[in-house]
PDB file of N, CA and C in Angstrom:
ATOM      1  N   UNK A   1      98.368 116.062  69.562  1.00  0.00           N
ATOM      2  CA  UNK A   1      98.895 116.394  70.876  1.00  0.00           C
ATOM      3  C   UNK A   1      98.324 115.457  71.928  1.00  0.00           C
ATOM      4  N   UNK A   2      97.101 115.147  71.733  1.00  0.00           N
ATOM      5  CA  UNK A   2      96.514 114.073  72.839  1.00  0.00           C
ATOM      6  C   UNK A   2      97.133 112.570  72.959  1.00  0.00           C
ATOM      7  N   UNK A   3      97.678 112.411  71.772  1.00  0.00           N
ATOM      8  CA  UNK A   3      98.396 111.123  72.163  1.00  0.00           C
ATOM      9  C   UNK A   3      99.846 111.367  72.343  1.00  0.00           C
ATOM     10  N   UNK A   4     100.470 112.237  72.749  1.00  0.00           N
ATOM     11  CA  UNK A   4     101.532 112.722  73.003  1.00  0.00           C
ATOM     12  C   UNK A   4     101.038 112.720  74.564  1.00  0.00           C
ATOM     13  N   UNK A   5     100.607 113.154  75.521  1.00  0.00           N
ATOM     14  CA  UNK A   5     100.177 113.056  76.665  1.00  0.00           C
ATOM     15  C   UNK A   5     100.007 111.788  77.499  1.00  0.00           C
ATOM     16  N   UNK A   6      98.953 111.183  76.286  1.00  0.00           N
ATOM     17  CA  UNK A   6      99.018 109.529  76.683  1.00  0.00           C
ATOM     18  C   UNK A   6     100.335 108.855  76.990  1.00  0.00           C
ATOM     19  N   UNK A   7     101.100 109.107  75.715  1.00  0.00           N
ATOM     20  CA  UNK A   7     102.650 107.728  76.080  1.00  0.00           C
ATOM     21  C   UNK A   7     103.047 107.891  77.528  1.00  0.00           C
ATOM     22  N   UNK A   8     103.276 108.928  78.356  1.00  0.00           N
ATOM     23  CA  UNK A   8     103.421 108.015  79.865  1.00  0.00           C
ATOM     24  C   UNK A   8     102.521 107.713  80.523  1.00  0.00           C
ATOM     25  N   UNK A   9     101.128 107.633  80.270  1.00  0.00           N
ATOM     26  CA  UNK A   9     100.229 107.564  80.831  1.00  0.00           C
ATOM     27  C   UNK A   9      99.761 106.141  81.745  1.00  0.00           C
ATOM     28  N   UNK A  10     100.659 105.428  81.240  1.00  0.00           N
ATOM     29  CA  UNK A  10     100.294 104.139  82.076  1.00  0.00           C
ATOM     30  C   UNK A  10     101.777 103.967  82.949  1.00  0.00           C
ATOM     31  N   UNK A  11     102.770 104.549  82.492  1.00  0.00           N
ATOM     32  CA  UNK A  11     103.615 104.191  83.165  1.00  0.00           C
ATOM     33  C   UNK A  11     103.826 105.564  84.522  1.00  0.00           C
ATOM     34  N   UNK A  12     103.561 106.395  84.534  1.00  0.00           N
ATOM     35  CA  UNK A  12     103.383 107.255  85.559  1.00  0.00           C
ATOM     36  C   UNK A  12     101.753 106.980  86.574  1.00  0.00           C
ATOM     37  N   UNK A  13     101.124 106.015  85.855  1.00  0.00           N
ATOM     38  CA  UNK A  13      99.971 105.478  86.816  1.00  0.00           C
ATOM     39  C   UNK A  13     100.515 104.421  87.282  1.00  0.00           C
ATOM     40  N   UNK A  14     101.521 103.615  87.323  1.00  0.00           N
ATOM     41  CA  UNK A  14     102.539 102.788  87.837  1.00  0.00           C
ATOM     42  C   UNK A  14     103.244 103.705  89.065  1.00  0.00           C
ATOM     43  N   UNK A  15     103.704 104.498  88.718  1.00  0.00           N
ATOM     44  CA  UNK A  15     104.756 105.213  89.716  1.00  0.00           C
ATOM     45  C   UNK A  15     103.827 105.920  90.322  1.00  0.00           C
ATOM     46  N   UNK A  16     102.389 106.369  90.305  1.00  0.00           N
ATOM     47  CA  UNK A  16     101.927 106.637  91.539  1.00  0.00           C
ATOM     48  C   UNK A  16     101.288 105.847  92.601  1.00  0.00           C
ATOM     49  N   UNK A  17     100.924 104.442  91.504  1.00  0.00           N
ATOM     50  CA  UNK A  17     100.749 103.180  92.684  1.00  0.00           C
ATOM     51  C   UNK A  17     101.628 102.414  93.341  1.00  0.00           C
ATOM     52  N   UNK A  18     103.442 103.053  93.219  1.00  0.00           N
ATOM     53  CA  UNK A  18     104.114 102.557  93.643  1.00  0.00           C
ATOM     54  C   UNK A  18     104.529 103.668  94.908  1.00  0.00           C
ATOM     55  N   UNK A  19     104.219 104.946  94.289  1.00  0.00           N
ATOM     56  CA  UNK A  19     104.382 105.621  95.587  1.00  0.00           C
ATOM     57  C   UNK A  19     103.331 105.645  96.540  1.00  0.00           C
ATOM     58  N   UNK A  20     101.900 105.588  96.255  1.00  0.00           N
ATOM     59  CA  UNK A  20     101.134 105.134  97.498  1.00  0.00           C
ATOM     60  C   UNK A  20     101.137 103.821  98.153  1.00  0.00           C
ATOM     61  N   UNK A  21     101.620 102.688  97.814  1.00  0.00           N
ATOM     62  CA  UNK A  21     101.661 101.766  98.368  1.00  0.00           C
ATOM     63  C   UNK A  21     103.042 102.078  99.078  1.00  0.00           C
ATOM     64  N   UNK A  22     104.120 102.759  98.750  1.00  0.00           N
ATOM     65  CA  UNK A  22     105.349 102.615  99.684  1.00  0.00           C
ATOM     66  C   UNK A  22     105.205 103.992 100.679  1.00  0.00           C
ATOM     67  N   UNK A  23     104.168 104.927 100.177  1.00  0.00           N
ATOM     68  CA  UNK A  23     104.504 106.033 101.045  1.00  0.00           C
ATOM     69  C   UNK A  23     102.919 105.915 101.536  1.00  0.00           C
ATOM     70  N   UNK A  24     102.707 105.070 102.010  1.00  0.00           N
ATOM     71  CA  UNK A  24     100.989 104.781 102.820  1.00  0.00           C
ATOM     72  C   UNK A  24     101.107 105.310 104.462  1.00  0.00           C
ATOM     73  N   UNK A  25     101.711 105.067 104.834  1.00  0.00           N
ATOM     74  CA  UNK A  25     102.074 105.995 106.233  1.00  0.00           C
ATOM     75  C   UNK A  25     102.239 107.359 105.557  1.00  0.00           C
ATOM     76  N   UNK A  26     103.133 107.690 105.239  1.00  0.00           N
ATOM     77  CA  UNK A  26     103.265 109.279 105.005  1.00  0.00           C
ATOM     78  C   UNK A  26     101.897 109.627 104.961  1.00  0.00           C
ATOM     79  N   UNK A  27     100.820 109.238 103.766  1.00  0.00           N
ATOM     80  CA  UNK A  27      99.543 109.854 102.711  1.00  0.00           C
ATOM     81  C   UNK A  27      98.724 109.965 104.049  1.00  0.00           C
ATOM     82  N   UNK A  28      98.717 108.662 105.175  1.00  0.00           N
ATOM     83  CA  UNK A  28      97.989 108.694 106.134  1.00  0.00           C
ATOM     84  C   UNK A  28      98.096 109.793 107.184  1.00  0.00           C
ATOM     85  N   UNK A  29      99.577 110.116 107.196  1.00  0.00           N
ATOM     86  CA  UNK A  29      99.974 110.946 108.227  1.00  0.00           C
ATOM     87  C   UNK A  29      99.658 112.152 107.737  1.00  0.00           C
ATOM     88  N   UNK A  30      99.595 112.393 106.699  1.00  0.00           N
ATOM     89  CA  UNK A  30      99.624 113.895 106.116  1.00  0.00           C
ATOM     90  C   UNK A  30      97.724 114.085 106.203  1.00  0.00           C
ATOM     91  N   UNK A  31      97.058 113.015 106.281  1.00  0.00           N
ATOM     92  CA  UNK A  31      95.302 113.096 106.553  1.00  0.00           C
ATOM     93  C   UNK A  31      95.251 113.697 107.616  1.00  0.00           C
ATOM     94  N   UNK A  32      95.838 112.823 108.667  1.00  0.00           N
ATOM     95  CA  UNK A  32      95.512 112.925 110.240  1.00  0.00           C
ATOM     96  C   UNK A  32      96.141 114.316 110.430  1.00  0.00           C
ATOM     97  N   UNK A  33      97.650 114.724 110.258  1.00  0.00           N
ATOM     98  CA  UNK A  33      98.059 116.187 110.323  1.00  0.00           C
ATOM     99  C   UNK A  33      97.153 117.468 109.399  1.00  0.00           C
ATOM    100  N   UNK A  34      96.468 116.689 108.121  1.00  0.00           N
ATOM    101  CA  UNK A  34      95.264 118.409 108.724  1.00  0.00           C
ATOM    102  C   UNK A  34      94.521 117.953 109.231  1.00  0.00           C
ATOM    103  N   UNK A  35      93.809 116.391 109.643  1.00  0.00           N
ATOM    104  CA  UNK A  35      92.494 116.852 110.868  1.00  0.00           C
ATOM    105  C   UNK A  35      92.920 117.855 112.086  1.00  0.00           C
ATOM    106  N   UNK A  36      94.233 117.215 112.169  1.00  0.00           N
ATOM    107  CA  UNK A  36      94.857 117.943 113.747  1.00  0.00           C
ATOM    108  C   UNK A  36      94.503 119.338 113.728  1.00  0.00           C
ATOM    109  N   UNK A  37      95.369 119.555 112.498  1.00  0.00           N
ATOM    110  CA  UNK A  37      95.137 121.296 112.197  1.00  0.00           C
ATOM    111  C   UNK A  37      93.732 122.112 112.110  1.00  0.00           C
ATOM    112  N   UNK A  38      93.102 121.264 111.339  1.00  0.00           N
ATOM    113  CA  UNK A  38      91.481 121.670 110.883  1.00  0.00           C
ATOM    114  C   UNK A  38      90.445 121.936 112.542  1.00  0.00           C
ATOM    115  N   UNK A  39      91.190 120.799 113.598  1.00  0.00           N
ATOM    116  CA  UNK A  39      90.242 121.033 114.661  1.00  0.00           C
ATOM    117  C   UNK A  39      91.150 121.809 115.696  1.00  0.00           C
ATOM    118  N   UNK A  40      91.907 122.104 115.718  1.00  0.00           N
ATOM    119  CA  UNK A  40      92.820 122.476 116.485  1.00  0.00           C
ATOM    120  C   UNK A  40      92.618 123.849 116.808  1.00  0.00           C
ATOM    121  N   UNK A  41      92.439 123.970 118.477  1.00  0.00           N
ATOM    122  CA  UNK A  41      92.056 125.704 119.180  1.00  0.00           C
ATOM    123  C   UNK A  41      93.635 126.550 118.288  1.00  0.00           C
ATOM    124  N   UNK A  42      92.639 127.643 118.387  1.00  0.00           N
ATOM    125  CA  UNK A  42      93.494 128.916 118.008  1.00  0.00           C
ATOM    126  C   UNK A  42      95.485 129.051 118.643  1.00  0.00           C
ATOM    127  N   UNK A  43      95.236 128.467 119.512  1.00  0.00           N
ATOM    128  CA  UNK A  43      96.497 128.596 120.258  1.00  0.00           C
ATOM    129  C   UNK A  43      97.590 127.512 119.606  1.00  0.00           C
ATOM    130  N   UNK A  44      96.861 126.389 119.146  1.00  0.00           N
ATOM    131  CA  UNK A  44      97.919 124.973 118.636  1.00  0.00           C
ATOM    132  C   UNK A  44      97.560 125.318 117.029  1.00  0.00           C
ATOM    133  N   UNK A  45      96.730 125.870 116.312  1.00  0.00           N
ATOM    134  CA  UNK A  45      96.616 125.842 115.107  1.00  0.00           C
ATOM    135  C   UNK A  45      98.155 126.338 113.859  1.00  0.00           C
ATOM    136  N   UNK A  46      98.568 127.117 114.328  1.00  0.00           N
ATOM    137  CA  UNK A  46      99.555 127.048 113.877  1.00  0.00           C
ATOM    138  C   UNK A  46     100.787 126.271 113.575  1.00  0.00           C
ATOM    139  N   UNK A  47     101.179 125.428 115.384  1.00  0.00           N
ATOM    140  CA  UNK A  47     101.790 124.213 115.411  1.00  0.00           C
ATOM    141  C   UNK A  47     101.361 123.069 114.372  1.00  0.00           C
ATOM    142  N   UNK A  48      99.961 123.158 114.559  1.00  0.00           N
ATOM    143  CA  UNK A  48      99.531 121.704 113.686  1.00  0.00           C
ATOM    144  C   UNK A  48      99.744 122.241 112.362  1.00  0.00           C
ATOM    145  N   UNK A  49      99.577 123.390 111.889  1.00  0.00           N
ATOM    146  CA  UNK A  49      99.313 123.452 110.503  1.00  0.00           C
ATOM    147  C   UNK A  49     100.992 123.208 109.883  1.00  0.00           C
ATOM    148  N   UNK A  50     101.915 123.406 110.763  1.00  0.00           N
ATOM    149  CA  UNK A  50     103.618 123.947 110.618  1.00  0.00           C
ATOM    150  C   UNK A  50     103.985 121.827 110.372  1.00  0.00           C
ATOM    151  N   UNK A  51     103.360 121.345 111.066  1.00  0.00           N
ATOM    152  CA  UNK A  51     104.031 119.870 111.258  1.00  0.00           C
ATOM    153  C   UNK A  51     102.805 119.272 109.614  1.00  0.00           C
ATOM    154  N   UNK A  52     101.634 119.833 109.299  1.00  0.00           N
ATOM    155  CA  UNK A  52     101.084 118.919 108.075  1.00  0.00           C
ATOM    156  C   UNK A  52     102.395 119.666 106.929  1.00  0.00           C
ATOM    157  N   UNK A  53     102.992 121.063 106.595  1.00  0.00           N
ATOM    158  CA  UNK A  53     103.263 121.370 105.916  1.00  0.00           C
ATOM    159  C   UNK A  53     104.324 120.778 105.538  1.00  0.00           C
ATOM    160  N   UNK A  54     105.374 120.148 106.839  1.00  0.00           N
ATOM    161  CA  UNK A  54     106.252 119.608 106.703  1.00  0.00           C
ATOM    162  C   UNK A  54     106.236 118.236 105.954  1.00  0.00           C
ATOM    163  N   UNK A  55     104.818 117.444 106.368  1.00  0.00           N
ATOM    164  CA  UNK A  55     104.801 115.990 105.904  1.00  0.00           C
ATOM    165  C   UNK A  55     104.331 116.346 104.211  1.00  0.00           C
ATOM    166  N   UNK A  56     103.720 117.751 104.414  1.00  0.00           N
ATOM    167  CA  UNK A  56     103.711 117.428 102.821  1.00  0.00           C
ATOM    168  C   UNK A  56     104.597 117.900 101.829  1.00  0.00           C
ATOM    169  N   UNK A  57     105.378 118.686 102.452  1.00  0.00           N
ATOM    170  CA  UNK A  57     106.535 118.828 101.601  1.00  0.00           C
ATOM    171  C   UNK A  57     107.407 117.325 101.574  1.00  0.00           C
ATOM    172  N   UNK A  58     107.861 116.688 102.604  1.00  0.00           N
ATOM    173  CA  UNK A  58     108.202 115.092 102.131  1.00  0.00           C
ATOM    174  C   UNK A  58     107.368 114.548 101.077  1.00  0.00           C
ATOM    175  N   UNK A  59     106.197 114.470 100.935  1.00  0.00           N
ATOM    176  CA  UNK A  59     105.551 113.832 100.095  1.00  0.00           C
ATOM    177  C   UNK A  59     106.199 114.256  98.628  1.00  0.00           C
ATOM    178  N   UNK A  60     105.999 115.413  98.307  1.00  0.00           N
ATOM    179  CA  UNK A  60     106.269 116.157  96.989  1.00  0.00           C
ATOM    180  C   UNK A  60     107.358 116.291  96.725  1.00  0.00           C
ATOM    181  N   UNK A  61     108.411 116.033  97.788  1.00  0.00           N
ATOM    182  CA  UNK A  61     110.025 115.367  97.391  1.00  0.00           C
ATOM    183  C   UNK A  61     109.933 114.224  96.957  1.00  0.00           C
ATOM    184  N   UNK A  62     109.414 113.493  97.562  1.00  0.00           N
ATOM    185  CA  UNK A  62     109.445 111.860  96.874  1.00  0.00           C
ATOM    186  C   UNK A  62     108.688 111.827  95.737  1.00  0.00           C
ATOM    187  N   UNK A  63     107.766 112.520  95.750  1.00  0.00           N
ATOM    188  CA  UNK A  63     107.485 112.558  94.094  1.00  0.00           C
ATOM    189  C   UNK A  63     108.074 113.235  93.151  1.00  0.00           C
ATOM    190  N   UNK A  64     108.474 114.417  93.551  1.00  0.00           N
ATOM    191  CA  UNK A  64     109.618 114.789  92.879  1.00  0.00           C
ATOM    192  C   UNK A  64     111.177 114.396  92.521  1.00  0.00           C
ATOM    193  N   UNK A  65     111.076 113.690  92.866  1.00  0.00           N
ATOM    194  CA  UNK A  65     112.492 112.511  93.213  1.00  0.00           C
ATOM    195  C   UNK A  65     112.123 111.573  92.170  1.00  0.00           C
ATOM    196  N   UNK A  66     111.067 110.969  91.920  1.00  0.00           N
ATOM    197  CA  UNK A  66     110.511 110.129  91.512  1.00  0.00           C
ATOM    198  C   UNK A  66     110.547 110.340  89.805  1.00  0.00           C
ATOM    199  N   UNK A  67     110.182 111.423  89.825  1.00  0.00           N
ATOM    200  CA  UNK A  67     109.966 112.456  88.312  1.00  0.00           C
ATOM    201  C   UNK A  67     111.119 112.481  88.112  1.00  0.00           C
ATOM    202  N   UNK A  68     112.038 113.144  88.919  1.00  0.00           N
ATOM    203  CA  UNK A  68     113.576 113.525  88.409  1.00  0.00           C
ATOM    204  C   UNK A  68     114.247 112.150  87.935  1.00  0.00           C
ATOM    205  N   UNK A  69     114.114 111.364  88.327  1.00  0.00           N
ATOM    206  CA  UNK A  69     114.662 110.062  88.245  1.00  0.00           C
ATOM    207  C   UNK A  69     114.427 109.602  86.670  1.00  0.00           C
ATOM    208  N   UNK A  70     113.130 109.575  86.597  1.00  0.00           N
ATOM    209  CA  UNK A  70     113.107 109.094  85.277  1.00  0.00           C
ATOM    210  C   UNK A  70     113.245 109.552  84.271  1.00  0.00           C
ATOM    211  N   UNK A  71     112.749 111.249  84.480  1.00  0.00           N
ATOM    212  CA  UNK A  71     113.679 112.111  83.727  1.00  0.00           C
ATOM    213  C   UNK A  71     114.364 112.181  83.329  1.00  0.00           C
ATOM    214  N   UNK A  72     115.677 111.890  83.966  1.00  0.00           N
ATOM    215  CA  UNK A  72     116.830 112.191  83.581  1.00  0.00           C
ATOM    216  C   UNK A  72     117.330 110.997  82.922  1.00  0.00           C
ATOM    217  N   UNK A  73     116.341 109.517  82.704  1.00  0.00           N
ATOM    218  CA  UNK A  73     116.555 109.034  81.517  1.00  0.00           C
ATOM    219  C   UNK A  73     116.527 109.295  79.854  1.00  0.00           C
ATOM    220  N   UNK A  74     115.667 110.405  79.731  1.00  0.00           N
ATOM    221  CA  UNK A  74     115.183 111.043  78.588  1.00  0.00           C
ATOM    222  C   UNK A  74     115.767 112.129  77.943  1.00  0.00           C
ATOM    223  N   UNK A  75     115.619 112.107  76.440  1.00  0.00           N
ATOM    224  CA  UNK A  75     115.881 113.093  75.637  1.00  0.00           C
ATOM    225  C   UNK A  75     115.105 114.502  76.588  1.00  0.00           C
ATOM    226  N   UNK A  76     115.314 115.666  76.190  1.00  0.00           N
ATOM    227  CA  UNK A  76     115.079 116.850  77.033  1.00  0.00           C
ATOM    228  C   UNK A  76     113.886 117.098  76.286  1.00  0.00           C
ATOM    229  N   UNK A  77     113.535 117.471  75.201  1.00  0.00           N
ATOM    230  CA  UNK A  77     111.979 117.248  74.588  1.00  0.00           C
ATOM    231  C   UNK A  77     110.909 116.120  75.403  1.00  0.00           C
ATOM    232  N   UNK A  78     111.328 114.811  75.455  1.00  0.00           N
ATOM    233  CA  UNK A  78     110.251 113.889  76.460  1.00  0.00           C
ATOM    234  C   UNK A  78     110.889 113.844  78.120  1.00  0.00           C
ATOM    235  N   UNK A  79     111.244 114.585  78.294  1.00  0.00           N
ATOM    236  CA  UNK A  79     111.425 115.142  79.681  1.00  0.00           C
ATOM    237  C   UNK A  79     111.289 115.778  79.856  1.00  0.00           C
ATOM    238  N   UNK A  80     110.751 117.056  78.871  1.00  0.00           N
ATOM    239  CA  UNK A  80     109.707 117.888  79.729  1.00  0.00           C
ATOM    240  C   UNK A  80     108.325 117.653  79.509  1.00  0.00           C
ATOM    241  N   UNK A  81     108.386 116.764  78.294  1.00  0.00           N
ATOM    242  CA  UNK A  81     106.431 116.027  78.325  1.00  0.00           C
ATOM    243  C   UNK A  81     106.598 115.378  79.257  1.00  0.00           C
ATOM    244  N   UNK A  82     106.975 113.955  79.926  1.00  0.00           N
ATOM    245  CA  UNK A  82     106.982 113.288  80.443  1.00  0.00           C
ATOM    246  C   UNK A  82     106.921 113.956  82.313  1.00  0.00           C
ATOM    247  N   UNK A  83     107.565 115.225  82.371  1.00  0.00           N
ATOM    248  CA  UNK A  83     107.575 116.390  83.653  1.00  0.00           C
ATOM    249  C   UNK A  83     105.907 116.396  83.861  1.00  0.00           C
ATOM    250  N   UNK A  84     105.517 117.069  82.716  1.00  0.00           N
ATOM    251  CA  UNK A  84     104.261 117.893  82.479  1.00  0.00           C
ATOM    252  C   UNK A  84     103.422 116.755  82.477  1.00  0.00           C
ATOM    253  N   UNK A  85     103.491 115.491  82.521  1.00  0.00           N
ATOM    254  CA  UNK A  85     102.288 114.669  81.953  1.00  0.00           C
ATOM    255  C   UNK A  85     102.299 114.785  84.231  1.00  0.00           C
ATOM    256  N   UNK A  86     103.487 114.168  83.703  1.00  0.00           N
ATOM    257  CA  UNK A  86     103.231 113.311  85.694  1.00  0.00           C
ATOM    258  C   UNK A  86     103.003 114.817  87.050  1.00  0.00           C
ATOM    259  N   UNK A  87     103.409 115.721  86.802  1.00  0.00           N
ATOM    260  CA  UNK A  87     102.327 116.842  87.451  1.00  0.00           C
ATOM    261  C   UNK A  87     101.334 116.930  87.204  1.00  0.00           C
ATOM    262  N   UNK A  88     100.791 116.916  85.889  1.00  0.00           N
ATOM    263  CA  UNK A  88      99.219 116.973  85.939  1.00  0.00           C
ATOM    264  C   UNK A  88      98.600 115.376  86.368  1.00  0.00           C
ATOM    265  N   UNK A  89      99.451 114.592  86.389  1.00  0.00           N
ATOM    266  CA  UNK A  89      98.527 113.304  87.170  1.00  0.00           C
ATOM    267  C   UNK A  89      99.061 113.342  88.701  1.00  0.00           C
ATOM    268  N   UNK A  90      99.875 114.336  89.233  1.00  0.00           N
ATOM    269  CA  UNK A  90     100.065 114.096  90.551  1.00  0.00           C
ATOM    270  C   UNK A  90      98.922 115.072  90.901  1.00  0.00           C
ATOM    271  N   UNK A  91      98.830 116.308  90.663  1.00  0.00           N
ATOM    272  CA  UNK A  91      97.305 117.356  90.486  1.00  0.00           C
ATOM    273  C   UNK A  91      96.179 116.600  91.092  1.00  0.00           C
ATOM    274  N   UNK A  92      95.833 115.643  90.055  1.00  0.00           N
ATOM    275  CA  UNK A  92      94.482 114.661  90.210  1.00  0.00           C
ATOM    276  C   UNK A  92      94.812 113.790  90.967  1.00  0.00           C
ATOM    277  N   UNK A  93      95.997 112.950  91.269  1.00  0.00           N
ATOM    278  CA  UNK A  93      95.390 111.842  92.030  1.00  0.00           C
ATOM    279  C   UNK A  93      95.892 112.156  93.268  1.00  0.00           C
ATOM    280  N   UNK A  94      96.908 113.142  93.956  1.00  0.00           N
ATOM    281  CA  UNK A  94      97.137 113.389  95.197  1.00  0.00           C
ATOM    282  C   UNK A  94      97.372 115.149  95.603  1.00  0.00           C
ATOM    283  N   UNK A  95      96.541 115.469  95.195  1.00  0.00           N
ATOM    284  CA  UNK A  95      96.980 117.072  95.244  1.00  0.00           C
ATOM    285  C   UNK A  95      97.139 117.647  96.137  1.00  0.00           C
ATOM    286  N   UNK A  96      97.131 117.421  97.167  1.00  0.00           N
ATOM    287  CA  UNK A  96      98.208 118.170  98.416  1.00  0.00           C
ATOM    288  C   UNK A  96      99.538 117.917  97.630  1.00  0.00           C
ATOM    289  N   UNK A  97      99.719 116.922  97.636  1.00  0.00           N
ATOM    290  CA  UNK A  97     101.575 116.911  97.143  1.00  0.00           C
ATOM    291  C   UNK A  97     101.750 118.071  95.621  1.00  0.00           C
ATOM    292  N   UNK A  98     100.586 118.650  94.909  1.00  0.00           N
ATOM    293  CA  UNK A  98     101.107 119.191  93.511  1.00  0.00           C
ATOM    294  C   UNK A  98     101.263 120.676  93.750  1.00  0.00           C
ATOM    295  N   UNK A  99     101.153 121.472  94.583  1.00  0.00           N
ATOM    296  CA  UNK A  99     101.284 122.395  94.840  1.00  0.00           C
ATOM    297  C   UNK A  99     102.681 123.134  94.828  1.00  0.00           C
ATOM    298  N   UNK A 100     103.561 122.567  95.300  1.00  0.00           N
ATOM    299  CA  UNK A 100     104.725 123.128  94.911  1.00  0.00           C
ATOM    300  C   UNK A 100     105.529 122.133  94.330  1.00  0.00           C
ATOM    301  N   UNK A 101     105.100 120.928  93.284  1.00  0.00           N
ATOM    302  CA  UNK A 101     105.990 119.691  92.926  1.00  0.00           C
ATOM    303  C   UNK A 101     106.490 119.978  91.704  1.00  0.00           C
ATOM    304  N   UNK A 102     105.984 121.596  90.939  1.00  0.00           N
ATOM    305  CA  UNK A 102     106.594 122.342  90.151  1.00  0.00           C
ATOM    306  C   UNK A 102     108.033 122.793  90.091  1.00  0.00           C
ATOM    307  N   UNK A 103     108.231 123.265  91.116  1.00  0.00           N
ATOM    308  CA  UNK A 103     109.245 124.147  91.677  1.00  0.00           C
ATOM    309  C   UNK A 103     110.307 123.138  92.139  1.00  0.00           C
ATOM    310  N   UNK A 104     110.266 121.773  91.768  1.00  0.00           N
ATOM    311  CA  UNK A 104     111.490 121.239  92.457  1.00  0.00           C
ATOM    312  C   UNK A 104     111.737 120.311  91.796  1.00  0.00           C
TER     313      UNK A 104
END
C-alpha cells in the first residue's frame, strides 16, 4: 500500500509548486486576512474573519479545480488514490486550504 501512495507523489508536489507560485498573492492575502482578524477589536472581528473565509475558500477551489482536473484523466480506482494522495499533501503543505477541499 505504501507505494501505491507514492506514484503521485512527485507529481502532485509539482501541482502544489505550481499553485503557490501562481496563487502567491492569494497564500499572502489569506496570511494578512487572519492577522487582520486575529488583531481585530470585537466590533470588526467578525468582518475580518467573513473576508479571510472567503479568500480561503478561493484557495481550496483552485485546488480543488486542480485535483478535479487531473482526475478526471484517470481510471476511477486511481482517481480516487490519486484524490486521497493530493488531500493528504494539501493537509501538510497548506492547510488552511484542506479543510473543506474534501467536500468539493
Amino acid at each position: 500500500m505504501r507505494l501505491r501512495r507514492a506514484r503521485f507523489a512527485e507529481l502532485i508536489e509539482r501541482q502544489l509548486d505550481l499553485f503557490q507560485r501562481e496563487n502567491r498573492g492569494l497564500i499572502e492575502d489569506c496570511i494578512a486576512a487572519e492577522r487582520s482578524y486575529t488583531r481585530a477589536d470585537r466590533d470588526k472581528a467578525e468582518e475580518r474573519y467573513g473576508d479571510y473565509v472567503d479568500l480561503v475558500e478561493t484557495g481550496t477551489e483552485v485546488l480543488a479545480d486542480l485535483r478535479h482536473n487531473y482526475a478526471s484523466t484517470l481510471d476511477d480506482d486511481a482517481a480516487d488514490e490519486y484524490a486521497a494522495a493530493f488531500n493528504r499533501a494539501v493537509l501538510k503543505r497548506f492547510r488552511r486550504f484542506a479543510l473543506e477541499i474534501e467536500d468539493r
